[in-house]
C-alpha atoms as a PDB file:
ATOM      1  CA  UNK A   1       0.000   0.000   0.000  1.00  0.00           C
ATOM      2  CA  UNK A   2       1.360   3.599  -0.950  1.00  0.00           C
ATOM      3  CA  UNK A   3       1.652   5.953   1.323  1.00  0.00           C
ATOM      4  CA  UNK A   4      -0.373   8.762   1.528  1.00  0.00           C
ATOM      5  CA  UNK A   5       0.490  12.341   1.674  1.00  0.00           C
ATOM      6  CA  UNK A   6      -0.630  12.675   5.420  1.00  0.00           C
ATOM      7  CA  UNK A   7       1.503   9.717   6.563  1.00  0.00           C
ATOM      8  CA  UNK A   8       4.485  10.885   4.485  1.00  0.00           C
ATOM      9  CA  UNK A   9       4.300  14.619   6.056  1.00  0.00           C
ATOM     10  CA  UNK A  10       3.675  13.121   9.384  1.00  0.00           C
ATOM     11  CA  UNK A  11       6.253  10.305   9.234  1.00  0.00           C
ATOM     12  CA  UNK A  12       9.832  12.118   9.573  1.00  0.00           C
ATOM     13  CA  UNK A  13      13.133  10.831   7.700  1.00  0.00           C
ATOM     14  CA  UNK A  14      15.539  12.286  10.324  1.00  0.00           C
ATOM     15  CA  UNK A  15      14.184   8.441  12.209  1.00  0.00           C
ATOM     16  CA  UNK A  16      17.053   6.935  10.001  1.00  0.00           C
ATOM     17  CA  UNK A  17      19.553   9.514  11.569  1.00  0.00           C
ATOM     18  CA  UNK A  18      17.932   8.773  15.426  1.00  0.00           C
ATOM     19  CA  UNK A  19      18.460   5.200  14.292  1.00  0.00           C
ATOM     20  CA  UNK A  20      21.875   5.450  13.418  1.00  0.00           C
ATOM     21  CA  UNK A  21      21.141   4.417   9.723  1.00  0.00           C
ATOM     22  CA  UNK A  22      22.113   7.721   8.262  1.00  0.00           C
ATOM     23  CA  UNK A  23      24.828   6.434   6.361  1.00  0.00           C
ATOM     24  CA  UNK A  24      23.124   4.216   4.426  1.00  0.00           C
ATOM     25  CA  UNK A  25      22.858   5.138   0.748  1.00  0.00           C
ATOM     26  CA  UNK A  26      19.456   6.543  -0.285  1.00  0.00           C
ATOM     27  CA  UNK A  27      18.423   3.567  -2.297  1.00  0.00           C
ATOM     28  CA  UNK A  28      18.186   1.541   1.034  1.00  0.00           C
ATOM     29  CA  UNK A  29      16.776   4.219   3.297  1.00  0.00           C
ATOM     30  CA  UNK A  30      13.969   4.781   0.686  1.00  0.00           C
ATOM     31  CA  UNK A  31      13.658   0.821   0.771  1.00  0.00           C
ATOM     32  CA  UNK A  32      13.292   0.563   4.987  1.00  0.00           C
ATOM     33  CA  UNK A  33      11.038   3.838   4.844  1.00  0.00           C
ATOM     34  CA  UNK A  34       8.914   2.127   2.663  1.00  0.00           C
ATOM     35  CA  UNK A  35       8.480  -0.826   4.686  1.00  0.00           C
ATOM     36  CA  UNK A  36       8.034   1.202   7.767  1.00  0.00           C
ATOM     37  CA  UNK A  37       5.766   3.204   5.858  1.00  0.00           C
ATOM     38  CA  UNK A  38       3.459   0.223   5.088  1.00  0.00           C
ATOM     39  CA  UNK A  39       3.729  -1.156   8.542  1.00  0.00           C
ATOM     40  CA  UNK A  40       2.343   2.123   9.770  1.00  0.00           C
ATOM     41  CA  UNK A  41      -0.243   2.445   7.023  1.00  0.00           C
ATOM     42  CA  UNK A  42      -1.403  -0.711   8.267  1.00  0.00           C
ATOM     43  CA  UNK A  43      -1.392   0.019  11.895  1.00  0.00           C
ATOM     44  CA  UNK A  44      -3.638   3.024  11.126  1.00  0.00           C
ATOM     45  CA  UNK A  45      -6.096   0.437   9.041  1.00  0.00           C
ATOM     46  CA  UNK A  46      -6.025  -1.474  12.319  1.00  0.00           C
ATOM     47  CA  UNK A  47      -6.809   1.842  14.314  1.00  0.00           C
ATOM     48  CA  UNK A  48      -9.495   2.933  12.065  1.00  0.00           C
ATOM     49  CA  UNK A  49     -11.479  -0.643  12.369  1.00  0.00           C
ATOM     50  CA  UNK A  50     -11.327   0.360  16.769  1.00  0.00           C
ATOM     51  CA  UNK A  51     -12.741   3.604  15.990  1.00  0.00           C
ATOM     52  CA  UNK A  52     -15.565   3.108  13.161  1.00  0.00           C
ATOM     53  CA  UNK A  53     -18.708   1.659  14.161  1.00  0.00           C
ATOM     54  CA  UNK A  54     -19.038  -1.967  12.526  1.00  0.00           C
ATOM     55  CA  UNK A  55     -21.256  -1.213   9.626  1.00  0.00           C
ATOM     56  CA  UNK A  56     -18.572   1.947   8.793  1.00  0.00           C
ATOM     57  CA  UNK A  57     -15.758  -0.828   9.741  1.00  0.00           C
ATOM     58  CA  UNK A  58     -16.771  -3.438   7.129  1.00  0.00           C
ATOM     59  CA  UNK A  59     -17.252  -0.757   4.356  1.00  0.00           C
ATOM     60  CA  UNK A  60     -13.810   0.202   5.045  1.00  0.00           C
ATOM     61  CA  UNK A  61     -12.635  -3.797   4.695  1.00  0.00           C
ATOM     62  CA  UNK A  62     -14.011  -3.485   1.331  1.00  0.00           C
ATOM     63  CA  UNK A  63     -12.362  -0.216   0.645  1.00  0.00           C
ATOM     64  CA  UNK A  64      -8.751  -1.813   1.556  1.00  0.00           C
ATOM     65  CA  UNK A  65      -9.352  -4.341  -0.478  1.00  0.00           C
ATOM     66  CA  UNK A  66     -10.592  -2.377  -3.215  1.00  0.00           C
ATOM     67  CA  UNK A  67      -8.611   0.525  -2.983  1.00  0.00           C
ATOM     68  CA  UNK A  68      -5.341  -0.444  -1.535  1.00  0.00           C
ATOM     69  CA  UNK A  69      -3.007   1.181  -4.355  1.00  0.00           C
ATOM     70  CA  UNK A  70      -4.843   4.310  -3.675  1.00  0.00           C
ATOM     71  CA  UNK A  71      -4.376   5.994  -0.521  1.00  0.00           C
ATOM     72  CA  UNK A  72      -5.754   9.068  -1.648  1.00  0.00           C
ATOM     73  CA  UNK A  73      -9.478   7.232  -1.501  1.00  0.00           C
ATOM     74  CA  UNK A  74      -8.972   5.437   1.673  1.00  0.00           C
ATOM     75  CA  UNK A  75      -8.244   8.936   3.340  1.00  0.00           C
ATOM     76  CA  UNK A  76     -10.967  10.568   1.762  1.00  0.00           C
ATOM     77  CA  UNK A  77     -12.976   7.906   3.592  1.00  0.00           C
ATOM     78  CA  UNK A  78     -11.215   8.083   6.769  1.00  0.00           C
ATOM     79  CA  UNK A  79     -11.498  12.238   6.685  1.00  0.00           C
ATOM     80  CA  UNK A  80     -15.210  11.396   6.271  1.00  0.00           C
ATOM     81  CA  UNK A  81     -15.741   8.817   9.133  1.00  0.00           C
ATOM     82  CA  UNK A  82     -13.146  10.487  11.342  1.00  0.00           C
ATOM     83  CA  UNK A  83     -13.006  14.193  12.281  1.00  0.00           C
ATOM     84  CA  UNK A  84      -9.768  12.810  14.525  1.00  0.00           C
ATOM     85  CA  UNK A  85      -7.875  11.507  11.449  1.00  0.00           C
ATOM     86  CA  UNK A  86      -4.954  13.741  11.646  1.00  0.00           C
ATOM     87  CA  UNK A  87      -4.771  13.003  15.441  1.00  0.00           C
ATOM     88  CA  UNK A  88      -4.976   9.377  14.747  1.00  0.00           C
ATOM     89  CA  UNK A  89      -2.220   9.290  12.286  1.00  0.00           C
ATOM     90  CA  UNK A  90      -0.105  11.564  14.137  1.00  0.00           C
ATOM     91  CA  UNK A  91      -0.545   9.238  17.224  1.00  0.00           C
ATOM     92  CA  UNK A  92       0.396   6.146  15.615  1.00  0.00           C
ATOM     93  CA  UNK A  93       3.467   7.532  13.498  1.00  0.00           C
ATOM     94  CA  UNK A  94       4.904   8.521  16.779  1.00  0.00           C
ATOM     95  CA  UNK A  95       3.933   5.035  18.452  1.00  0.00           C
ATOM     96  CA  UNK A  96       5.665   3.102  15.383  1.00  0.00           C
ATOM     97  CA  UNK A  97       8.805   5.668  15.887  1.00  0.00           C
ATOM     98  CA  UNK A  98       9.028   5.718  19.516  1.00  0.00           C
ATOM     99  CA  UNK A  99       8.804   1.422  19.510  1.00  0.00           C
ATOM    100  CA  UNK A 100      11.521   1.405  16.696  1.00  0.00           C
ATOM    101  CA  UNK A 101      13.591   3.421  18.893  1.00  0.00           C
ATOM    102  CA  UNK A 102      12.989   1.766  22.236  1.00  0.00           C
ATOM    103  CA  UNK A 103      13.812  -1.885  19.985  1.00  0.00           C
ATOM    104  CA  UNK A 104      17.046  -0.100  18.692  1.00  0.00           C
ATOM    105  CA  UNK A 105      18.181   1.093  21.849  1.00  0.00           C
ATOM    106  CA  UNK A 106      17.059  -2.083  23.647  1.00  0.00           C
ATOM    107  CA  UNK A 107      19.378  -3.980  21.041  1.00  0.00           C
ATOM    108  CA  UNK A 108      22.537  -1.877  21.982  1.00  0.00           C
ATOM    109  CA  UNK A 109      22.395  -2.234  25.344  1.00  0.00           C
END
């Protein structure tokens, strides 16, 4: 799944630098930022399903399905269902970072 605009403003590439991974070349930060990206994208899908009410929730499990190379629609539809959805994002960006850099530092210890 792409990332949207939202989640690429909100998620910040200075989390390769805080994870000592700023000497990489570009080719294979782009690659792990677009993994985390998608891990995120998909924690906010999981968020979304807690916060819709279940008739909402299952028209946005055909929406994934349907739409999943389009993030554009799905936050259309989450902007719709979810006055929050800036919040929501913003919330779980920094959850994703903060566990990333609690694994990381865990690790060098």
């Amino acid at each position: 799944m792409p990332l949207s605009t939202q989640l690429q403003a909100a998620f910040d590439t200075n989390l390769m630098a805080e994870l000592g991974f700023d000497d990489l070349p570009t080719d294979e930060k782009m690659k792990m930022l677009e993994t985390m990206g998608e891990i995120i994208n998909k924690n906010i899908a999981l968020r979304m399903f807690e916060e819709l009410p279940d008739e909402r929730a299952k028209e946005l499990k055909t929406l994934l399905t349907s739409y999943a190379d389009d993030p554009e629609k799905l936050e259309f539809f989450f902007r719709q269902e979810l006055p929050n959805f800036d919040e929501i994002v913003k919330e779980e960006v920094a959850l994703y970072k903060q566990d990333l850099l609690d694994k990381f530092d865990k690790d060098k210890k």
